[in-house]
C-alpha atoms as a PDB file:
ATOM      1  CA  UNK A   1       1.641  51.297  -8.261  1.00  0.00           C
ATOM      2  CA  UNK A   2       3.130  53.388 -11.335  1.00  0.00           C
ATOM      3  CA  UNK A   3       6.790  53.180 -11.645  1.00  0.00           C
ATOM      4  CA  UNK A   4       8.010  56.968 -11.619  1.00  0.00           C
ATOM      5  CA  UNK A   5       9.135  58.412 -14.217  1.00  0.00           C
ATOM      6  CA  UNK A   6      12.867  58.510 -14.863  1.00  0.00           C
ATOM      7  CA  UNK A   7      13.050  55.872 -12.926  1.00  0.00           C
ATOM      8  CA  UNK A   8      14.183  52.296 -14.102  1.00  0.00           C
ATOM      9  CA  UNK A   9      12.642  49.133 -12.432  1.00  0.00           C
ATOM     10  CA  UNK A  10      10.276  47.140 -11.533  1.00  0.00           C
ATOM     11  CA  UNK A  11       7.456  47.181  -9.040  1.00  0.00           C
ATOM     12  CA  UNK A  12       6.565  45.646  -5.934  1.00  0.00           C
ATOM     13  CA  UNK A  13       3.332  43.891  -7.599  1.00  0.00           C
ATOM     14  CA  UNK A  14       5.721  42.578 -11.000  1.00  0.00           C
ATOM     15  CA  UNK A  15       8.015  40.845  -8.681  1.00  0.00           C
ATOM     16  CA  UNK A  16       5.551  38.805  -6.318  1.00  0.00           C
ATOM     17  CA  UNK A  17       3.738  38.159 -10.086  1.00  0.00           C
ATOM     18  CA  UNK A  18       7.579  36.822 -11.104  1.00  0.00           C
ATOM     19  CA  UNK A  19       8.194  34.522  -7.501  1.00  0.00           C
ATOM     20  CA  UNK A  20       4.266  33.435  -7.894  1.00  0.00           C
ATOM     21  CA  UNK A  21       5.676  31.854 -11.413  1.00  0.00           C
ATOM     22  CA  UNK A  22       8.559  30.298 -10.837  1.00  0.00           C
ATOM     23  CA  UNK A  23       6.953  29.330  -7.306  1.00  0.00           C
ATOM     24  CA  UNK A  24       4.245  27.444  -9.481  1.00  0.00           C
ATOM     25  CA  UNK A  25       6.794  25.529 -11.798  1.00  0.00           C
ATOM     26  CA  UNK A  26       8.981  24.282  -8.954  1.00  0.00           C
ATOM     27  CA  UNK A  27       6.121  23.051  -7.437  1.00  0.00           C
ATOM     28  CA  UNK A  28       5.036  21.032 -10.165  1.00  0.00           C
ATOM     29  CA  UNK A  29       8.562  20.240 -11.732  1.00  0.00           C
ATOM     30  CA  UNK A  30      10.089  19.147  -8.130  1.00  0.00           C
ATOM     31  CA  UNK A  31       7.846  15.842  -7.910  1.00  0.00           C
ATOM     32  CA  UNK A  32       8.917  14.847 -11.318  1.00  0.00           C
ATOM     33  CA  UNK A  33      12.114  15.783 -11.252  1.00  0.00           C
ATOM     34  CA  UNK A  34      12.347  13.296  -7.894  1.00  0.00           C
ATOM     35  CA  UNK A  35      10.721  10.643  -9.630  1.00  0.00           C
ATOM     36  CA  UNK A  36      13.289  10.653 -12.570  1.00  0.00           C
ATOM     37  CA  UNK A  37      15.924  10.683 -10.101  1.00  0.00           C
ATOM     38  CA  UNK A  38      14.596   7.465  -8.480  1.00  0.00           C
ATOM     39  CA  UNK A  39      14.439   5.913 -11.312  1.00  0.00           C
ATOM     40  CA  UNK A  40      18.115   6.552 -12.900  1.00  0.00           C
ATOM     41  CA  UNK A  41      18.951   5.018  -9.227  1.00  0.00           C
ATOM     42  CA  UNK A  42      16.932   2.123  -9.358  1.00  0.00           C
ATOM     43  CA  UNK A  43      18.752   1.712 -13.053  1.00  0.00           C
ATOM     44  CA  UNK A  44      22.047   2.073 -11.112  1.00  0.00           C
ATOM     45  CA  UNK A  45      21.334  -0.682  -8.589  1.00  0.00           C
ATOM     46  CA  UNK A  46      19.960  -3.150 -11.281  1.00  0.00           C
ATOM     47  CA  UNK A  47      22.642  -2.832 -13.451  1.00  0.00           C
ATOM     48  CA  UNK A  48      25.200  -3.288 -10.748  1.00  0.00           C
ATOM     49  CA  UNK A  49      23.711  -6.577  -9.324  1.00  0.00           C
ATOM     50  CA  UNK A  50      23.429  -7.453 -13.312  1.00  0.00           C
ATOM     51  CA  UNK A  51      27.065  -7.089 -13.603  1.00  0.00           C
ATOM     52  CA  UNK A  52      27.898  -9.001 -10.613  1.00  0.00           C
ATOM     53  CA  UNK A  53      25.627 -12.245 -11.995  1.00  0.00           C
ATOM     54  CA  UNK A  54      27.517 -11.892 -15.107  1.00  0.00           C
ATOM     55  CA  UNK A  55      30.668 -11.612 -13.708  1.00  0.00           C
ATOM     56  CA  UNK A  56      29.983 -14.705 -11.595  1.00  0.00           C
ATOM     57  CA  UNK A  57      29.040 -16.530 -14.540  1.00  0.00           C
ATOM     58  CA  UNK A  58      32.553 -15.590 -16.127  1.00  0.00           C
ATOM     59  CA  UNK A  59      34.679 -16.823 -13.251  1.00  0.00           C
ATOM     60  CA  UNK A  60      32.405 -20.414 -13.607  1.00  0.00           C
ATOM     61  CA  UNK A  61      33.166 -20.616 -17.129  1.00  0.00           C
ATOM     62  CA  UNK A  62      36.892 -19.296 -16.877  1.00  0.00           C
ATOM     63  CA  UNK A  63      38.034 -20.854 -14.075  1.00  0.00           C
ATOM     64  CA  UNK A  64      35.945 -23.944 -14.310  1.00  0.00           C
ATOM     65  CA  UNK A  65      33.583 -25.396 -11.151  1.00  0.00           C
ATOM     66  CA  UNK A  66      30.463 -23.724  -9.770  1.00  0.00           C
ATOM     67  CA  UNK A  67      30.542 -19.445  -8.703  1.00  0.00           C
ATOM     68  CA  UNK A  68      27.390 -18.038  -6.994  1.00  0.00           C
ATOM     69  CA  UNK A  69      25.976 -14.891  -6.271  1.00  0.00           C
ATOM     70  CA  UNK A  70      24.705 -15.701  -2.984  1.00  0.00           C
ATOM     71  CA  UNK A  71      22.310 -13.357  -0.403  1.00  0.00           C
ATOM     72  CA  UNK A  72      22.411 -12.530   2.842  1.00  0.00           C
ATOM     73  CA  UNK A  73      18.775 -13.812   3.393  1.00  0.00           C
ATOM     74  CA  UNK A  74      20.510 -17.722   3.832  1.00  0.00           C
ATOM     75  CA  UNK A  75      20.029 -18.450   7.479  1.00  0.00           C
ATOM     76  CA  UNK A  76      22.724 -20.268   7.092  1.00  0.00           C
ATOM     77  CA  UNK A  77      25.272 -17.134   7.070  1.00  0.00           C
ATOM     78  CA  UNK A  78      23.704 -16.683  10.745  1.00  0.00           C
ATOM     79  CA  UNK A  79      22.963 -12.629   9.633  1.00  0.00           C
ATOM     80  CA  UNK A  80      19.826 -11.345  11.406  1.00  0.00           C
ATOM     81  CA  UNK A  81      17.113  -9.956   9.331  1.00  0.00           C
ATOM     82  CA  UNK A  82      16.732  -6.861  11.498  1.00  0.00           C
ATOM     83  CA  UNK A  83      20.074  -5.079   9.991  1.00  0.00           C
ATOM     84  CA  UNK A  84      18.619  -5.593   6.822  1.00  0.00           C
ATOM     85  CA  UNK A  85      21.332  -8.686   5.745  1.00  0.00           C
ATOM     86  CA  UNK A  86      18.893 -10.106   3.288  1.00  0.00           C
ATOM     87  CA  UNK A  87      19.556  -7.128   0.938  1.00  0.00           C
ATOM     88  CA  UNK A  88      23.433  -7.915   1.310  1.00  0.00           C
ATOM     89  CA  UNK A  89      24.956 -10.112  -1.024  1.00  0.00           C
ATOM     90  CA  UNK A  90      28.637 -11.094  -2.297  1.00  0.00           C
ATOM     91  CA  UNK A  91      29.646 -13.412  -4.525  1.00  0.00           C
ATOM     92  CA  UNK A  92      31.424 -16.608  -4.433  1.00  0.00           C
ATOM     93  CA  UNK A  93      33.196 -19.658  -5.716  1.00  0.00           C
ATOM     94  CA  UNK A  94      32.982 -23.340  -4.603  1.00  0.00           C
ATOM     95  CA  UNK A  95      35.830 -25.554  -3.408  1.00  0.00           C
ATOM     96  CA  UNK A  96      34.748 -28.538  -2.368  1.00  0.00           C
ATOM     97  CA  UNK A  97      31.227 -30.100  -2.035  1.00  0.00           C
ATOM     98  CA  UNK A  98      29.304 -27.408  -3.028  1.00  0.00           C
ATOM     99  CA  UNK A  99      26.099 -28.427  -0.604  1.00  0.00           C
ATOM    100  CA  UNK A 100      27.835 -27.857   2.180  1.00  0.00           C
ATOM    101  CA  UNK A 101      28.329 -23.732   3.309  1.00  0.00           C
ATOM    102  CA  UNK A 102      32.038 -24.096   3.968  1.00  0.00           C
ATOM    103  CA  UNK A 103      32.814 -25.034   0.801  1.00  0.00           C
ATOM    104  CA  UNK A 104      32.438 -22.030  -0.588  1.00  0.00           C
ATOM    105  CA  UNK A 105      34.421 -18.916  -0.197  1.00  0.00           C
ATOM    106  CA  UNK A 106      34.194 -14.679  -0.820  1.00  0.00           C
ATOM    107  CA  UNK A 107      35.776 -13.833  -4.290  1.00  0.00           C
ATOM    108  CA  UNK A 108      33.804 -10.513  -3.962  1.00  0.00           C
ATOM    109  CA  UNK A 109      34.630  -8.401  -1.793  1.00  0.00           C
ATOM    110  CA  UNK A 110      37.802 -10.106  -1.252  1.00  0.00           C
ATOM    111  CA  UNK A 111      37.325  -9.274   2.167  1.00  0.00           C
ATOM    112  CA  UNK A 112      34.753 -11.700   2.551  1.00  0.00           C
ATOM    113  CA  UNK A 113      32.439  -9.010   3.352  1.00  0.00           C
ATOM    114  CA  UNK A 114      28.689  -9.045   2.115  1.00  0.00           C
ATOM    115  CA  UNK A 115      27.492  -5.924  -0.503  1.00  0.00           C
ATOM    116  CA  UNK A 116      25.314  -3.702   0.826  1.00  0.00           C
ATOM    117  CA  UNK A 117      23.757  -1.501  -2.259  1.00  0.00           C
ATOM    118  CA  UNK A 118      22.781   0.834   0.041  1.00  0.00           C
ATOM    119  CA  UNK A 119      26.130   2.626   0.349  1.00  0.00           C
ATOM    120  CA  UNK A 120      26.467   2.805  -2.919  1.00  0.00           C
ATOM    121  CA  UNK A 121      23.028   3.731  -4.485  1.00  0.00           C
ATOM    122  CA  UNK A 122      21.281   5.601  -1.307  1.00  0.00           C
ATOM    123  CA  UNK A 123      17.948   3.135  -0.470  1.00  0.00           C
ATOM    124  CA  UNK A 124      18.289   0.537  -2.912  1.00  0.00           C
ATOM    125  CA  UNK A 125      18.041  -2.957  -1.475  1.00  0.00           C
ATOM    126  CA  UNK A 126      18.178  -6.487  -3.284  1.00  0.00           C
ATOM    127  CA  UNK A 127      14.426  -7.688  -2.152  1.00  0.00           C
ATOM    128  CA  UNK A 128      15.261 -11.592  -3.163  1.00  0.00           C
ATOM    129  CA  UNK A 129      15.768 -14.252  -5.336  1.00  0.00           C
ATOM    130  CA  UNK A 130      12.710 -16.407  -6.357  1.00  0.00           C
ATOM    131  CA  UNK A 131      12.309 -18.655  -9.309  1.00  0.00           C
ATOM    132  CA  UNK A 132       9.321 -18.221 -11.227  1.00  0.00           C
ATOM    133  CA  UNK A 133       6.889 -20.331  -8.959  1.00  0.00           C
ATOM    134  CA  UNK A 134       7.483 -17.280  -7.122  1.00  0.00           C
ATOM    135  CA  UNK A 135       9.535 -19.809  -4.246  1.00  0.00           C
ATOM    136  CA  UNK A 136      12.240 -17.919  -2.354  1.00  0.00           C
ATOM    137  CA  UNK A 137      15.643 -18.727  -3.422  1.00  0.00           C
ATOM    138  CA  UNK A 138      18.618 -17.879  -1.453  1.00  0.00           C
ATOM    139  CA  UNK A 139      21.569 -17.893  -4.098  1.00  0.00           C
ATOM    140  CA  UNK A 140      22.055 -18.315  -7.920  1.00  0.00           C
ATOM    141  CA  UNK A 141      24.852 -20.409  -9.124  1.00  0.00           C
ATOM    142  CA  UNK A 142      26.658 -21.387 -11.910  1.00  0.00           C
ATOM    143  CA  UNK A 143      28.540 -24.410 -13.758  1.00  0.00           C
ATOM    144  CA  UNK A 144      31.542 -24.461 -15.805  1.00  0.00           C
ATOM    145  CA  UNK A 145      29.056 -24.631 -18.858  1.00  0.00           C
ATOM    146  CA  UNK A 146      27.529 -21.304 -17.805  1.00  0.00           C
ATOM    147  CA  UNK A 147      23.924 -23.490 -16.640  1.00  0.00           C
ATOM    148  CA  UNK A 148      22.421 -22.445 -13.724  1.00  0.00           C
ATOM    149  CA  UNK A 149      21.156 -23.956 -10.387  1.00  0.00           C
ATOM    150  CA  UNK A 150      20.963 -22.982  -6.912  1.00  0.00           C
ATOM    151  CA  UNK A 151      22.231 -24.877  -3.649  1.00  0.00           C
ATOM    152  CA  UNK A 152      18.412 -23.424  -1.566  1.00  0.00           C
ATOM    153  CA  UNK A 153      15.550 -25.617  -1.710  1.00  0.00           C
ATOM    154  CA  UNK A 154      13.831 -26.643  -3.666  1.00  0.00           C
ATOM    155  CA  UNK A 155      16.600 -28.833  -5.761  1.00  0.00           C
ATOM    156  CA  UNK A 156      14.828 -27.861  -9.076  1.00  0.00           C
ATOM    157  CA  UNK A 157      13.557 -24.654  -9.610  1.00  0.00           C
ATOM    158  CA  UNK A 158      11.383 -23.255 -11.922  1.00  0.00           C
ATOM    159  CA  UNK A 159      12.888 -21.550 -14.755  1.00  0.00           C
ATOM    160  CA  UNK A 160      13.772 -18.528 -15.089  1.00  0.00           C
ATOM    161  CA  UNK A 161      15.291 -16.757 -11.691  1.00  0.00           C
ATOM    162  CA  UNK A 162      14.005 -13.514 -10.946  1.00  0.00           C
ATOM    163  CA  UNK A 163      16.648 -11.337  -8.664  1.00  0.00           C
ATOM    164  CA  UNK A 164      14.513  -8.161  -7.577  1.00  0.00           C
ATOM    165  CA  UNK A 165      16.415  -5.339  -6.694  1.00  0.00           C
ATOM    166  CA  UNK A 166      13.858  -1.830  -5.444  1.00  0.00           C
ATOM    167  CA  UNK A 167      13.928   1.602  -4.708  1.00  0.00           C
ATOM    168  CA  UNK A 168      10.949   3.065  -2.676  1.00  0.00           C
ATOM    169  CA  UNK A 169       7.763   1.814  -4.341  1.00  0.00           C
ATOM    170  CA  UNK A 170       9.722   0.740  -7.088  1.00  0.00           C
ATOM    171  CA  UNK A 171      11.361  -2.348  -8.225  1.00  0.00           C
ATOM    172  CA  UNK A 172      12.552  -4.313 -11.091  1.00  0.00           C
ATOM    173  CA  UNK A 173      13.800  -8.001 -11.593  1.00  0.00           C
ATOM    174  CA  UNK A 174      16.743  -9.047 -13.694  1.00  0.00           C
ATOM    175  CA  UNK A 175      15.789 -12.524 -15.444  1.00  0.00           C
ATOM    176  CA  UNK A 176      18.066 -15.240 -14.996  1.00  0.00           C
ATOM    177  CA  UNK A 177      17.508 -18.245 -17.545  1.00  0.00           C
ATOM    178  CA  UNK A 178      18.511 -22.137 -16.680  1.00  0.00           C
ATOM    179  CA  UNK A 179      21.180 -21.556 -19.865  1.00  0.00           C
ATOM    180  CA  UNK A 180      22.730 -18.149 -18.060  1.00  0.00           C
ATOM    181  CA  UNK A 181      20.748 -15.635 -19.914  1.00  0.00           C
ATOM    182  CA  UNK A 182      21.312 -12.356 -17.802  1.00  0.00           C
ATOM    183  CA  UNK A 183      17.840  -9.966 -18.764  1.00  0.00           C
ATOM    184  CA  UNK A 184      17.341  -6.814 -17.388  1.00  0.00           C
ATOM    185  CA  UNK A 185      14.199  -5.111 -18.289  1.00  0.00           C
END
């Protein structure tokens, strides 16, 4: 179809050509584009959970005695694994004997509730701790010299901690060393 003359615009054919286009590169930018957006969230989630270990490891060397970051995946916090309370976590400080769970006590949240990444950074989820035999871990805690050990089984872990934190299909593990190196890849 010829556009008549004297008339300005364009035809019926130039604009399905035009839609066909940008059809085309939202179609092929869209699955990217969600990709990269995954990814800056993952980022989000392991740098928050990175934080929180080093701010734990501050208030140990600070304030002197042992701080944890400690998940909800302990049976001992009585949380059942259907609401998803192993991807919780909060962090805490010891006050007593530190192998027995009363002893310690919520410094974050102050409310003594457990983190949930999820509300934060929409499907992110803190998979576990595991040292590097891989053996399931449910805490990582640290001295007043800024070493670490956990309170879980077993007694001596394999250096270093891995604390995996995932997105989707994707996931990444922050690297804990036994002298309180705090790695993210």
């Amino acid at each position: 179809m010829a556009a008549r003359p004297g008339r300005p615009g364009y035809t019926v054919v130039e604009m399905m050509v035009v839609i066909a286009i940008l059809a085309a590169l939202v179609a092929v930018g869209l699955p990217m584009f969600n990709s990269w957006m995954a990814g800056r969230a993952l980022s989000a989630a392991e740098y928050r959970v990175a934080g929180d270990l080093r701010q734990v490891l501050a208030m140990a060397v600070n304030q002197g005695g042992q701080t944890r970051l400690h998940s909800g995946s302990d049976a001992a916090v009585n949380m059942a694994s259907s609401t998803g309370a192993g991807w919780q976590y909060r962090l805490e400080r010891c006050t007593a004997a530190c192998n027995l769970p009363a002893s310690w006590v919520p410094v974050s949240p102050a409310s003594g509730a457990w983190y949930d990444m999820a509300r934060d950074v929409r499907g992110a989820t803190l998979i576990g701790i595991a040292d590097s035999t891989p053996t399931s871990l449910i805490d990582v805690v640290f001295d007043s010299q800024g070493r670490v050990t956990t309170t879980s089984p077993p007694a001596n872990p394999t250096y270093p901690i891995f604390v995996t934190v995932a997105i989707g299909g994707q996931q990444r593990a922050i690297t804990v060393t036994r002298v309180g190196g705090i790695r993210t890849p």
